[in-house]
N, C-alpha and C. Protein backbone atom coordinates (compact mmCIF):
# COMPACT_ATOMS: atom_id res chain seq x y z
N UNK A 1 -0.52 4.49 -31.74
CA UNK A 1 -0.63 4.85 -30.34
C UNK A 1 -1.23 3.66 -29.58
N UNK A 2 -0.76 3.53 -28.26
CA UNK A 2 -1.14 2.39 -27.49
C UNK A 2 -2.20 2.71 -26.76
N UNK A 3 -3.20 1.65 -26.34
CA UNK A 3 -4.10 2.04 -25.65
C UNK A 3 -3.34 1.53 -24.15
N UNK A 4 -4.11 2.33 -23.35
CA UNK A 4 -3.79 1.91 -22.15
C UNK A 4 -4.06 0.67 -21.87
N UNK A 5 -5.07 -0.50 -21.82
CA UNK A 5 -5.30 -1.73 -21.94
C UNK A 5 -3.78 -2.27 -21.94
N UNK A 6 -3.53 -2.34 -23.45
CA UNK A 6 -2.57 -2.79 -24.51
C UNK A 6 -1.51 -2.32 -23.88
N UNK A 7 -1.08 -1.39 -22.70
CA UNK A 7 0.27 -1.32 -22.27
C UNK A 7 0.42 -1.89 -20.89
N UNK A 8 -1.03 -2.36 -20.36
CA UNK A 8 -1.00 -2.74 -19.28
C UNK A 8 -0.37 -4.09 -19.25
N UNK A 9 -1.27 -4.91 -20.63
CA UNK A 9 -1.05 -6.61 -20.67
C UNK A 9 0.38 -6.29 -20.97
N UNK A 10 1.51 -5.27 -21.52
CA UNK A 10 2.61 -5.67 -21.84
C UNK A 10 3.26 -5.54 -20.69
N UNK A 11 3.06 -4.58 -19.74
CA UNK A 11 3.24 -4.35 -18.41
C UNK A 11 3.67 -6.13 -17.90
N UNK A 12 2.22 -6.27 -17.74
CA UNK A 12 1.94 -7.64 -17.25
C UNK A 12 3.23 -9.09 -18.09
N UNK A 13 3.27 -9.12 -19.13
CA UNK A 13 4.03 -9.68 -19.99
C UNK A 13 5.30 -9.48 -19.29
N UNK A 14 5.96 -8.24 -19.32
CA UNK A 14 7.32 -8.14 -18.91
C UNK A 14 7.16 -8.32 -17.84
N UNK A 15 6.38 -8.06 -16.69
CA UNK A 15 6.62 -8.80 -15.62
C UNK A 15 6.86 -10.63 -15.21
N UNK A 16 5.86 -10.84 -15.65
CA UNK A 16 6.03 -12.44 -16.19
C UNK A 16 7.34 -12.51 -16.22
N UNK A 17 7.71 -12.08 -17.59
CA UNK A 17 9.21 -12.55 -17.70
C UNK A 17 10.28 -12.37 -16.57
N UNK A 18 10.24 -11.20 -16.22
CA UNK A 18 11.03 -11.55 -14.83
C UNK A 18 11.19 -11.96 -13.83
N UNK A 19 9.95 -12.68 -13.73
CA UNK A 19 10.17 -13.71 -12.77
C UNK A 19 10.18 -14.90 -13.74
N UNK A 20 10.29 -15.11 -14.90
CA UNK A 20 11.17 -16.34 -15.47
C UNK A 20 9.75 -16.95 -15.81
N UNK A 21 8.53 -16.80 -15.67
CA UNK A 21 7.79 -17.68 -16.56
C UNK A 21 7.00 -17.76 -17.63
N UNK A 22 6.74 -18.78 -18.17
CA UNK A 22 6.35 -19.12 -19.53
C UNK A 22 4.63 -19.05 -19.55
N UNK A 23 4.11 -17.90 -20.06
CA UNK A 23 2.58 -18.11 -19.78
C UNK A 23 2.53 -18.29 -21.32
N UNK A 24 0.95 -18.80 -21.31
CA UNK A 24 -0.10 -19.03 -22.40
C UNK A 24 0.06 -17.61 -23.09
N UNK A 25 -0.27 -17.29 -24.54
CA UNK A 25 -0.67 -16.25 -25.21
C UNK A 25 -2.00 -15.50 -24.76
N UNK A 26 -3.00 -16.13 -24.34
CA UNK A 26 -4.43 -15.54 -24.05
C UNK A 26 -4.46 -15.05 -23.08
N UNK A 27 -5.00 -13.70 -23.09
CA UNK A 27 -5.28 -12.62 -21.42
C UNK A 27 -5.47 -13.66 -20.44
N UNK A 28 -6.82 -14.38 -20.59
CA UNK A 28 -7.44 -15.05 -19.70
C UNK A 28 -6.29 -16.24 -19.10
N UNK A 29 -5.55 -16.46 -20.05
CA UNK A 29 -4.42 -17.59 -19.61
C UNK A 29 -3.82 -16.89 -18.30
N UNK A 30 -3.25 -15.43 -18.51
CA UNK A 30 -2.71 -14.72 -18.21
C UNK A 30 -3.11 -14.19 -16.91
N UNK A 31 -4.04 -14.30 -16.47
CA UNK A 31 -5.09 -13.65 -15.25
C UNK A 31 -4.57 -14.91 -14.56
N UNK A 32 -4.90 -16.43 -14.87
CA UNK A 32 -4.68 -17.53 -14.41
C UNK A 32 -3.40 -17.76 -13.88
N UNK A 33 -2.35 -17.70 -14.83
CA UNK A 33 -1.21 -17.76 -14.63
C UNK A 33 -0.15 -16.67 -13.04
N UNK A 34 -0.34 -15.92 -13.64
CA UNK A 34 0.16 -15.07 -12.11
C UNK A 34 -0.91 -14.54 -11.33
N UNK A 35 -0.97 -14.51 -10.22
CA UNK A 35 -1.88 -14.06 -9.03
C UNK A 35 -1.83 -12.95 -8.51
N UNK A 36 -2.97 -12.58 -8.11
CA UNK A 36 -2.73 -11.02 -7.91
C UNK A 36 -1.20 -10.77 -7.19
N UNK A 37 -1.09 -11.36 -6.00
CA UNK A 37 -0.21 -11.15 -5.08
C UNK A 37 1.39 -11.60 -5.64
N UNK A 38 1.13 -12.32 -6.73
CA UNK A 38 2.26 -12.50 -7.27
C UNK A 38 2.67 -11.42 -8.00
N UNK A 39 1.59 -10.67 -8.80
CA UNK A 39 2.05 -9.66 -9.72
C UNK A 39 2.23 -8.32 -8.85
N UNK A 40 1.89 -8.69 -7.83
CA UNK A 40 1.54 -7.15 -6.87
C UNK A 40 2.83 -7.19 -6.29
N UNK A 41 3.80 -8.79 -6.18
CA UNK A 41 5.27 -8.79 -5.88
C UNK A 41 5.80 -8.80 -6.32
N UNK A 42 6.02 -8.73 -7.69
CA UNK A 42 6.86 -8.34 -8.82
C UNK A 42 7.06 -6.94 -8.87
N UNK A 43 5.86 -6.00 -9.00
CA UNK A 43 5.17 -4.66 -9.05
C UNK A 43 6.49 -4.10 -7.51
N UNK A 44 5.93 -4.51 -6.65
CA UNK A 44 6.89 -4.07 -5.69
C UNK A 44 8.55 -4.32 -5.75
N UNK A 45 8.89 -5.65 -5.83
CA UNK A 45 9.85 -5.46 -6.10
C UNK A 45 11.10 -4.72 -7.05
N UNK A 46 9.98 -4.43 -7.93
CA UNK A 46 10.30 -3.74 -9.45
C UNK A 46 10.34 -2.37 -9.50
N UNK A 47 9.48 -1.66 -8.03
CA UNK A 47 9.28 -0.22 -8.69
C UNK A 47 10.84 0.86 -8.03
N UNK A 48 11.91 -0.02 -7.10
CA UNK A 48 12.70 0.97 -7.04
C UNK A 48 13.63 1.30 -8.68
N UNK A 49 13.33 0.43 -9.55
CA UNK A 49 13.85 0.94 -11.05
C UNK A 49 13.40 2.15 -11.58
N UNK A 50 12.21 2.49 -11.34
CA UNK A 50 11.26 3.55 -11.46
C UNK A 50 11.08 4.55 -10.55
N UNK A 51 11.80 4.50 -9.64
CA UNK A 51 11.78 6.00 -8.72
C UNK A 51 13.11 6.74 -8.92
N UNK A 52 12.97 7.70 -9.04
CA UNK A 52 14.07 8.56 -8.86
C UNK A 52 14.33 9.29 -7.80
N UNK A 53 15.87 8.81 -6.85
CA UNK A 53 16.06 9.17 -5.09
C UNK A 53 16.33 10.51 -5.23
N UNK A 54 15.91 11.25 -3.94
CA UNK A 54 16.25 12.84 -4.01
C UNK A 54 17.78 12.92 -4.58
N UNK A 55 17.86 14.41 -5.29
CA UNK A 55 18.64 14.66 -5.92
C UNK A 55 19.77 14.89 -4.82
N UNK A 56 20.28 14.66 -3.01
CA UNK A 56 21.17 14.76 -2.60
C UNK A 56 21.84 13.09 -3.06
N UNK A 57 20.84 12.39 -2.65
CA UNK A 57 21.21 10.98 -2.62
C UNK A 57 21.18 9.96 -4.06
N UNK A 58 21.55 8.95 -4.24
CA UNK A 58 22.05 7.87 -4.68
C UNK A 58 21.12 6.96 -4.48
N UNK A 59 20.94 5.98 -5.26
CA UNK A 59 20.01 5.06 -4.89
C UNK A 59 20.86 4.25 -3.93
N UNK A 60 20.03 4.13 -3.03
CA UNK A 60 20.73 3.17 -1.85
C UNK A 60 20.67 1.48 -1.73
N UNK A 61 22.29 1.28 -1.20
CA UNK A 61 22.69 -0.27 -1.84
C UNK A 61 23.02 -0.65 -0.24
N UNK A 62 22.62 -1.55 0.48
CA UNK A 62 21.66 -2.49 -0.09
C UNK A 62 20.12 -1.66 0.05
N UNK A 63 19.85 -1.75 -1.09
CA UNK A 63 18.17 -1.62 -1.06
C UNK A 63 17.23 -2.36 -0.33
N UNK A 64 16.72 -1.19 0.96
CA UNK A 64 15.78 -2.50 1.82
C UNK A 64 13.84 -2.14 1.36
N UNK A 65 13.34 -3.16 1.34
CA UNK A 65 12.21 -3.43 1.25
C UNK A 65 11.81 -3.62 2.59
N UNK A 66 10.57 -3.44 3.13
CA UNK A 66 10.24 -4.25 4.07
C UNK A 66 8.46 -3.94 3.32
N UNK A 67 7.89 -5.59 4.53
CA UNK A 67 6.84 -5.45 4.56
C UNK A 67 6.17 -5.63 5.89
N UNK A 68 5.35 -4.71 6.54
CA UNK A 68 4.81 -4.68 7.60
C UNK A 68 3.20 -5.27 7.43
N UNK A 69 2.87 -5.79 8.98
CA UNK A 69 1.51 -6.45 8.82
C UNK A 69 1.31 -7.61 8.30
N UNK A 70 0.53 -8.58 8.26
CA UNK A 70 0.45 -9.69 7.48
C UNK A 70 0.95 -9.67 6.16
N UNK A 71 2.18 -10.57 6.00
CA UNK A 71 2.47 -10.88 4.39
C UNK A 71 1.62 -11.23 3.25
N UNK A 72 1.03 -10.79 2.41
CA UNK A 72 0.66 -11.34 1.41
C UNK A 72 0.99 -11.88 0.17
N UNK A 73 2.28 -11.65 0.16
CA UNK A 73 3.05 -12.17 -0.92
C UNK A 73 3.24 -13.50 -0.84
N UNK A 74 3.28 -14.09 0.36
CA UNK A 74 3.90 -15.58 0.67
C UNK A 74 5.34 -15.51 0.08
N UNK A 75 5.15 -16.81 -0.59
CA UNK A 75 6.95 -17.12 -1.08
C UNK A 75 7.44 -16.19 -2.37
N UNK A 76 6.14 -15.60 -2.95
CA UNK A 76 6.60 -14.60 -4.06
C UNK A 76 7.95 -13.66 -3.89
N UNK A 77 7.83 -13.70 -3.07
CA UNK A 77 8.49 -12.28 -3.11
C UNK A 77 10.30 -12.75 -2.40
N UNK A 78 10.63 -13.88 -1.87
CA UNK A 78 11.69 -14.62 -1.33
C UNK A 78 11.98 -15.35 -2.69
N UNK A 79 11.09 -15.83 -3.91
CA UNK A 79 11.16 -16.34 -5.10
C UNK A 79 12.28 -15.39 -5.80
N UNK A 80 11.53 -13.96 -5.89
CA UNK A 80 12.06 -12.72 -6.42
C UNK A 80 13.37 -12.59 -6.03
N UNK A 81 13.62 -13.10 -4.86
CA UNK A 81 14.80 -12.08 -4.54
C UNK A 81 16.03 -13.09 -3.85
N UNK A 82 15.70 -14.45 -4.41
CA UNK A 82 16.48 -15.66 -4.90
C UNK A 82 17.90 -15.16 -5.78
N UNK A 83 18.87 -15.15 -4.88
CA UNK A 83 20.46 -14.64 -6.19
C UNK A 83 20.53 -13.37 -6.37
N UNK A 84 19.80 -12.50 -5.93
CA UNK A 84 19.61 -11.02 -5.99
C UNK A 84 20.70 -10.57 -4.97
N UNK A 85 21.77 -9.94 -5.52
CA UNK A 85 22.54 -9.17 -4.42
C UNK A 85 22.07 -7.82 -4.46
N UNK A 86 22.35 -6.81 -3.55
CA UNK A 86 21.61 -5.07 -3.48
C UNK A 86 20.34 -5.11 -3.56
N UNK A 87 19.69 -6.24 -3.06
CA UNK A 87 18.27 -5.79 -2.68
C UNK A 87 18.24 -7.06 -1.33
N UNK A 88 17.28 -6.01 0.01
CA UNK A 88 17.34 -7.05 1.26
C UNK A 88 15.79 -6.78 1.11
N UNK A 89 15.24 -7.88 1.47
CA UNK A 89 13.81 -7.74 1.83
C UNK A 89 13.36 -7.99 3.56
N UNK A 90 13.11 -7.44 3.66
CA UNK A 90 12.77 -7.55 5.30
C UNK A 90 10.97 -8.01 5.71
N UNK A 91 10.47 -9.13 6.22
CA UNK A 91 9.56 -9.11 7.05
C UNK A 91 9.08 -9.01 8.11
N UNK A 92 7.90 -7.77 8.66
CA UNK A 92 8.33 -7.28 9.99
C UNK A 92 9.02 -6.64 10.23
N UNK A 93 10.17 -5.39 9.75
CA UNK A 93 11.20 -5.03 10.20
C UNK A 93 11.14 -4.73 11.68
N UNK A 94 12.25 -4.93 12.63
CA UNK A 94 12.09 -4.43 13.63
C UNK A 94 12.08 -2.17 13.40
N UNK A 95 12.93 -2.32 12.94
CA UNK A 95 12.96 -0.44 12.65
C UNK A 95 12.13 -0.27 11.11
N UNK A 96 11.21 0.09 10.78
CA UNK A 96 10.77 0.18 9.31
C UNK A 96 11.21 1.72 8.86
N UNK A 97 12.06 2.13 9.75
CA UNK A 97 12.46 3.50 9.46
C UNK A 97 14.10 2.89 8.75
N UNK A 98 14.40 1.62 8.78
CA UNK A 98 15.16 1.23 8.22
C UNK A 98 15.51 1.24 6.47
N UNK A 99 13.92 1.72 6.03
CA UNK A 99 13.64 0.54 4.83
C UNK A 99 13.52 1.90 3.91
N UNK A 100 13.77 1.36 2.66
CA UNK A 100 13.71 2.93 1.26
C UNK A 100 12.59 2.67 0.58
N UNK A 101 11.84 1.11 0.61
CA UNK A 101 10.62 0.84 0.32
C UNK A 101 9.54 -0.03 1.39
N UNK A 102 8.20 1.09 1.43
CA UNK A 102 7.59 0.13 2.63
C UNK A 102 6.01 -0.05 2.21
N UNK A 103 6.12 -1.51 2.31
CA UNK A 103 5.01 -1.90 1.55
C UNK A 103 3.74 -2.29 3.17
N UNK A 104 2.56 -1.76 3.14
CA UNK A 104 1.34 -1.78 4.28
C UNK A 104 0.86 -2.27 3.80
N UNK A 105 0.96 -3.41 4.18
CA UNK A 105 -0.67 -4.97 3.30
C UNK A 105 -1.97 -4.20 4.53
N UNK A 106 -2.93 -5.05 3.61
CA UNK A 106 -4.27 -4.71 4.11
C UNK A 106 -4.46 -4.80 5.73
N UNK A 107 -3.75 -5.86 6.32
CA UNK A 107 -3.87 -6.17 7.74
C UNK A 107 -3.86 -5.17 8.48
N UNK A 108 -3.40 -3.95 8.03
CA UNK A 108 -2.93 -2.91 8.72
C UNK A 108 -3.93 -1.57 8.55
N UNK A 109 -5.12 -2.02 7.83
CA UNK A 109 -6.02 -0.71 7.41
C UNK A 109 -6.38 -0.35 8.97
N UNK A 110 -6.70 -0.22 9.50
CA UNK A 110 -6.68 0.03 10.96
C UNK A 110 -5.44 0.79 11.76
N UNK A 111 -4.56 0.93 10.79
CA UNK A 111 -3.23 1.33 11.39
C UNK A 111 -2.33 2.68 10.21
N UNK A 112 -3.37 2.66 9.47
CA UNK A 112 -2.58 3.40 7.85
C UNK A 112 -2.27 4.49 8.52
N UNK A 113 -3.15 5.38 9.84
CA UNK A 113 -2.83 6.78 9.41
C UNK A 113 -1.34 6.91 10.44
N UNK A 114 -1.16 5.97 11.72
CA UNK A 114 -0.09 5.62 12.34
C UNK A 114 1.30 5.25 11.64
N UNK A 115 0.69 4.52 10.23
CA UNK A 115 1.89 3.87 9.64
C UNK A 115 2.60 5.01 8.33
N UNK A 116 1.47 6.14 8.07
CA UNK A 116 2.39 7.23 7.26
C UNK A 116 2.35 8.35 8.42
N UNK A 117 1.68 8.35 9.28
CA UNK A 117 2.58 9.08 10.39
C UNK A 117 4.18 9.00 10.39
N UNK A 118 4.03 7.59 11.02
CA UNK A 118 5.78 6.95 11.17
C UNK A 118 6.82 7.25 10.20
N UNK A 119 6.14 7.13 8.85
CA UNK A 119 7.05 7.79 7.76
C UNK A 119 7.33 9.26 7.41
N UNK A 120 6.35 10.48 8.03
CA UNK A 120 6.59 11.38 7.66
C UNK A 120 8.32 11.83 8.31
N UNK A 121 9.04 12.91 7.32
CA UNK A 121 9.56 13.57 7.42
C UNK A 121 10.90 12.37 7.16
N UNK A 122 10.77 11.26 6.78
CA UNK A 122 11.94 9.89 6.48
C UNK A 122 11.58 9.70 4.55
N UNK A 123 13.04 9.37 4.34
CA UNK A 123 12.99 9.32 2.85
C UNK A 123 12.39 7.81 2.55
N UNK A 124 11.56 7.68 2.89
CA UNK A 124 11.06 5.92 2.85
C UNK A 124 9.44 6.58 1.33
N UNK A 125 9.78 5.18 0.18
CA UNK A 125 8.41 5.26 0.04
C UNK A 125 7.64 4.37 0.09
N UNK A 126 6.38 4.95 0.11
CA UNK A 126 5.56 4.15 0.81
C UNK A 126 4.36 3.56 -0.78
N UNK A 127 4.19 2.09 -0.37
CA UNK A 127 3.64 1.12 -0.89
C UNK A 127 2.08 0.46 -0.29
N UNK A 128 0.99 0.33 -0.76
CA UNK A 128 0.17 -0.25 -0.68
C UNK A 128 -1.23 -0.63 -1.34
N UNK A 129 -1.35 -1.78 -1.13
CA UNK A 129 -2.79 -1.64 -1.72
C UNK A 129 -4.24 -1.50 -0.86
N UNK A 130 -4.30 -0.96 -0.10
CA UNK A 130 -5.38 -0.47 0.71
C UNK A 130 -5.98 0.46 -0.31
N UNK A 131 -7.21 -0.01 -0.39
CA UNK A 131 -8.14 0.96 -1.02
C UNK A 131 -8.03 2.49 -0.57
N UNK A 132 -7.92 3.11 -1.31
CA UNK A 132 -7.74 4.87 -0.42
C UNK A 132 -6.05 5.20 -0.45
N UNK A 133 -5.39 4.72 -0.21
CA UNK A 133 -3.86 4.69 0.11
C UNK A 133 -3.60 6.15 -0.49
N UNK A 134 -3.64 5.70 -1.96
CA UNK A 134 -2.53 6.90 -2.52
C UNK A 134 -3.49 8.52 -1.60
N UNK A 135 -4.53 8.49 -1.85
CA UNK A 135 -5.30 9.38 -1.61
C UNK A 135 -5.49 10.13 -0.10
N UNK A 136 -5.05 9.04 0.86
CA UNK A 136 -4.65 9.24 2.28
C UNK A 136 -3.16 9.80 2.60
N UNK A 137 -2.60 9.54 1.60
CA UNK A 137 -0.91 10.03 1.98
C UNK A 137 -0.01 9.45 1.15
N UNK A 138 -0.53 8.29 1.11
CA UNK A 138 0.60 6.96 0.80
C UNK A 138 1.09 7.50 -0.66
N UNK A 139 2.18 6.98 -1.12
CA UNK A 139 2.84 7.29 -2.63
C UNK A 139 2.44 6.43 -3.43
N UNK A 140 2.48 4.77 -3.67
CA UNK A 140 2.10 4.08 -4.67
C UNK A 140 0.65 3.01 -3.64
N UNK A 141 -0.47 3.08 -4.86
CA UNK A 141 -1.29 2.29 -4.27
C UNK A 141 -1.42 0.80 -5.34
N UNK A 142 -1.40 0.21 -4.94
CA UNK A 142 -1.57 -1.42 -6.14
C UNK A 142 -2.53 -1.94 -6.21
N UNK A 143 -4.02 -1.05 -6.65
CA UNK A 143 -5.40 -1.79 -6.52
C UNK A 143 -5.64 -3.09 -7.61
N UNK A 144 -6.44 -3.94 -7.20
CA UNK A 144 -7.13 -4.67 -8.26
C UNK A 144 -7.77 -3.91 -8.57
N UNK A 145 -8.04 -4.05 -10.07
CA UNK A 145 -8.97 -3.47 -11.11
C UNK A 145 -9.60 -4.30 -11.81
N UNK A 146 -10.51 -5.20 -11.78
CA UNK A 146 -10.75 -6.26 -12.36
C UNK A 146 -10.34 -7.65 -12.22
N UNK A 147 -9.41 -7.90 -13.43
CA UNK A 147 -8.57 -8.86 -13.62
C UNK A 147 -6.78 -8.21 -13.51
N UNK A 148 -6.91 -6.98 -13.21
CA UNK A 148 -5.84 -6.47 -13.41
C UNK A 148 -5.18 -6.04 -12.03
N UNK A 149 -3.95 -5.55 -12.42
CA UNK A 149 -3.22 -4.71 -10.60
C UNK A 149 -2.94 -3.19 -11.60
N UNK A 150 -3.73 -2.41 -11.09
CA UNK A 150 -3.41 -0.81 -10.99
C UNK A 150 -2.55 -0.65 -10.56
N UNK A 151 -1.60 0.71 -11.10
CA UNK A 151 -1.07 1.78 -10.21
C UNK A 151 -1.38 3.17 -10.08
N UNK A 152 -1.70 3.20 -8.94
CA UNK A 152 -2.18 4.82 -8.53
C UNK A 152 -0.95 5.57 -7.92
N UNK A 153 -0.53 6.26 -8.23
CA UNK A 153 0.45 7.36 -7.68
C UNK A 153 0.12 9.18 -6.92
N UNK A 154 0.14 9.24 -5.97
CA UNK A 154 0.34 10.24 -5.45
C UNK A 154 1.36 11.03 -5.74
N UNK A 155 1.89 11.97 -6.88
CA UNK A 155 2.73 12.36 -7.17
C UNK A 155 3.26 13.60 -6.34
N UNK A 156 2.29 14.17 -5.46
CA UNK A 156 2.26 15.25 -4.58
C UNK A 156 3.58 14.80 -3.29
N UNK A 157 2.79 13.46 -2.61
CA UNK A 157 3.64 13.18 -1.33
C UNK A 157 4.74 12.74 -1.44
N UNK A 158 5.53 12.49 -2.67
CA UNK A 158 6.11 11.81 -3.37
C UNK A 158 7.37 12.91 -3.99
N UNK A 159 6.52 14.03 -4.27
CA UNK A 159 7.23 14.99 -4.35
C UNK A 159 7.88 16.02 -2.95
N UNK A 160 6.75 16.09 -1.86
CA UNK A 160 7.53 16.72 -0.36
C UNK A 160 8.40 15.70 0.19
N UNK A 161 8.73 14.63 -0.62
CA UNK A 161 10.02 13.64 0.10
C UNK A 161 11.36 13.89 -0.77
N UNK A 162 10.96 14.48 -1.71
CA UNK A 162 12.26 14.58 -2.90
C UNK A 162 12.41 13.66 -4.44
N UNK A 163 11.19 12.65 -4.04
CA UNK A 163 11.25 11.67 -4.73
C UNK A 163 10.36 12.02 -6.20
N UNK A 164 10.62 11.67 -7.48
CA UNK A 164 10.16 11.46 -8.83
C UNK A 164 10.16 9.73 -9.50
N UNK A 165 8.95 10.31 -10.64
CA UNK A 165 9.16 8.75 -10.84
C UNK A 165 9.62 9.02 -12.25
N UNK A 166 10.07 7.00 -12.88
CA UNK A 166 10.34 7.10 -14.20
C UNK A 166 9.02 7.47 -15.30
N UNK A 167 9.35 8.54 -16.27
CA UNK A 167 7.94 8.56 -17.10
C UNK A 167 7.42 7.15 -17.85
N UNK A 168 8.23 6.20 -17.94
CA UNK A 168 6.92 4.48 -18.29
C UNK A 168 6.49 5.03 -17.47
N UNK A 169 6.81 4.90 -15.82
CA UNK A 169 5.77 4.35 -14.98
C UNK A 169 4.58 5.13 -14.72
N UNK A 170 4.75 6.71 -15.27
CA UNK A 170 4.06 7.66 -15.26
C UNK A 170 3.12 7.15 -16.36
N UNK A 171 3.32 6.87 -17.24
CA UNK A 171 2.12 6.63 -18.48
C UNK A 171 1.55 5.32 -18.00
N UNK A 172 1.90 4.33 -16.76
CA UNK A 172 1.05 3.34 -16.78
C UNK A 172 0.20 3.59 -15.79
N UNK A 173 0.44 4.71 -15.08
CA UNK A 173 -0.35 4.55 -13.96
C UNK A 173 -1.12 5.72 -13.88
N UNK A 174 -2.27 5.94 -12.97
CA UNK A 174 -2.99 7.04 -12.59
C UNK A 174 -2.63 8.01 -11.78
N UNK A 175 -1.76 9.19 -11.81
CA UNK A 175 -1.24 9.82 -11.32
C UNK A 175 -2.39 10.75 -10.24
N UNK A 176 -2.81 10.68 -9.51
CA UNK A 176 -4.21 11.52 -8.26
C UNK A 176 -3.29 12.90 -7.40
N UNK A 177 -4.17 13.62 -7.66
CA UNK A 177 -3.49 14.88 -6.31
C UNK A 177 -4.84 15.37 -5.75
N UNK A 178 -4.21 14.81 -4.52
CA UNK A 178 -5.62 14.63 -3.46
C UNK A 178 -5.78 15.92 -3.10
């Protein structure tokens, strides 16, 4: 049996790999090597594999991302999505009612309860790492934990949209019902 630790660093591992790089064997290499915001854009870009769209719909092609508020990803996330056809990433969207994933960087803690306002009753899910997130409304939260990136899931709000997740992602993360 795996410890949670031990599924996180593999977590971490396969992420690495998909974005194509070659880290050191040692955790600590490993902390060094990708950055929070890098792994927190992998994490995002990665989790529409892991949701399952209401049972009327289809996963939707092109798949839009957006991110509202100050970017924190920088070039991570334009890295990611280099040769990628069926996925659009949007910064700023002008409509974020556009988007099937919406990621609220911190810039916006001042704005969270406006910004899942805006989403209620729209099949959008919602992404962030604001401390509190999942617990305020939001569906996936991406805290640091250390040296690490958490996932916290709101499986509740997540569920009044239609939406389920894949069970990996269920065993890696902290599932909360506020």
């Amino acid at each position: 049996m795996h410890t949670f630790s031990t599924l996180r660093r593999r977590l971490a591992l396969a992420l690495a790999c998909w974005l194509g790089l070659s880290l050191p064997l040692t955790p600590q290499a490993h902390a060094q090597a990708i950055s929070e915001y890098g792994m927190k854009a992998v994490l995002f870009y990665r989790l529409s594999q892991f949701v399952y769209w209401p049972s009327d719909e289809k996963t939707p092609t092109p798949l839009i991302l957006c991110i509202v508020g100050k970017n924190p990803f920088g070039a991570s996330i334009a890295q990611l999505n280099q040769g990628v056809s069926g996925i659009d990433v949007r910064i700023a969207p002008s409509d974020p009612n556009a988007c099937h994933l919406l990621f609220i960087s911190r810039s916006e803690s001042g704005n969270l309860e406006s910004w899942l306002s805006r989403t209620e009753g729209r099949r959008i899910v919602t992404v962030s790492d604001i401390a509190g997130f999942a617990r305020a409304g939001g569906m996936i939260e991406l805290p640091l934990e250390g040296e690490r990136v958490g996932i916290v899931i709101n499986r509740k709000t997540a569920q009044k949209k239609g939406f389920e997740f894949n069970a990996q992602l269920l065993r890696l993360a902290r599932v909360i019902e506020p």
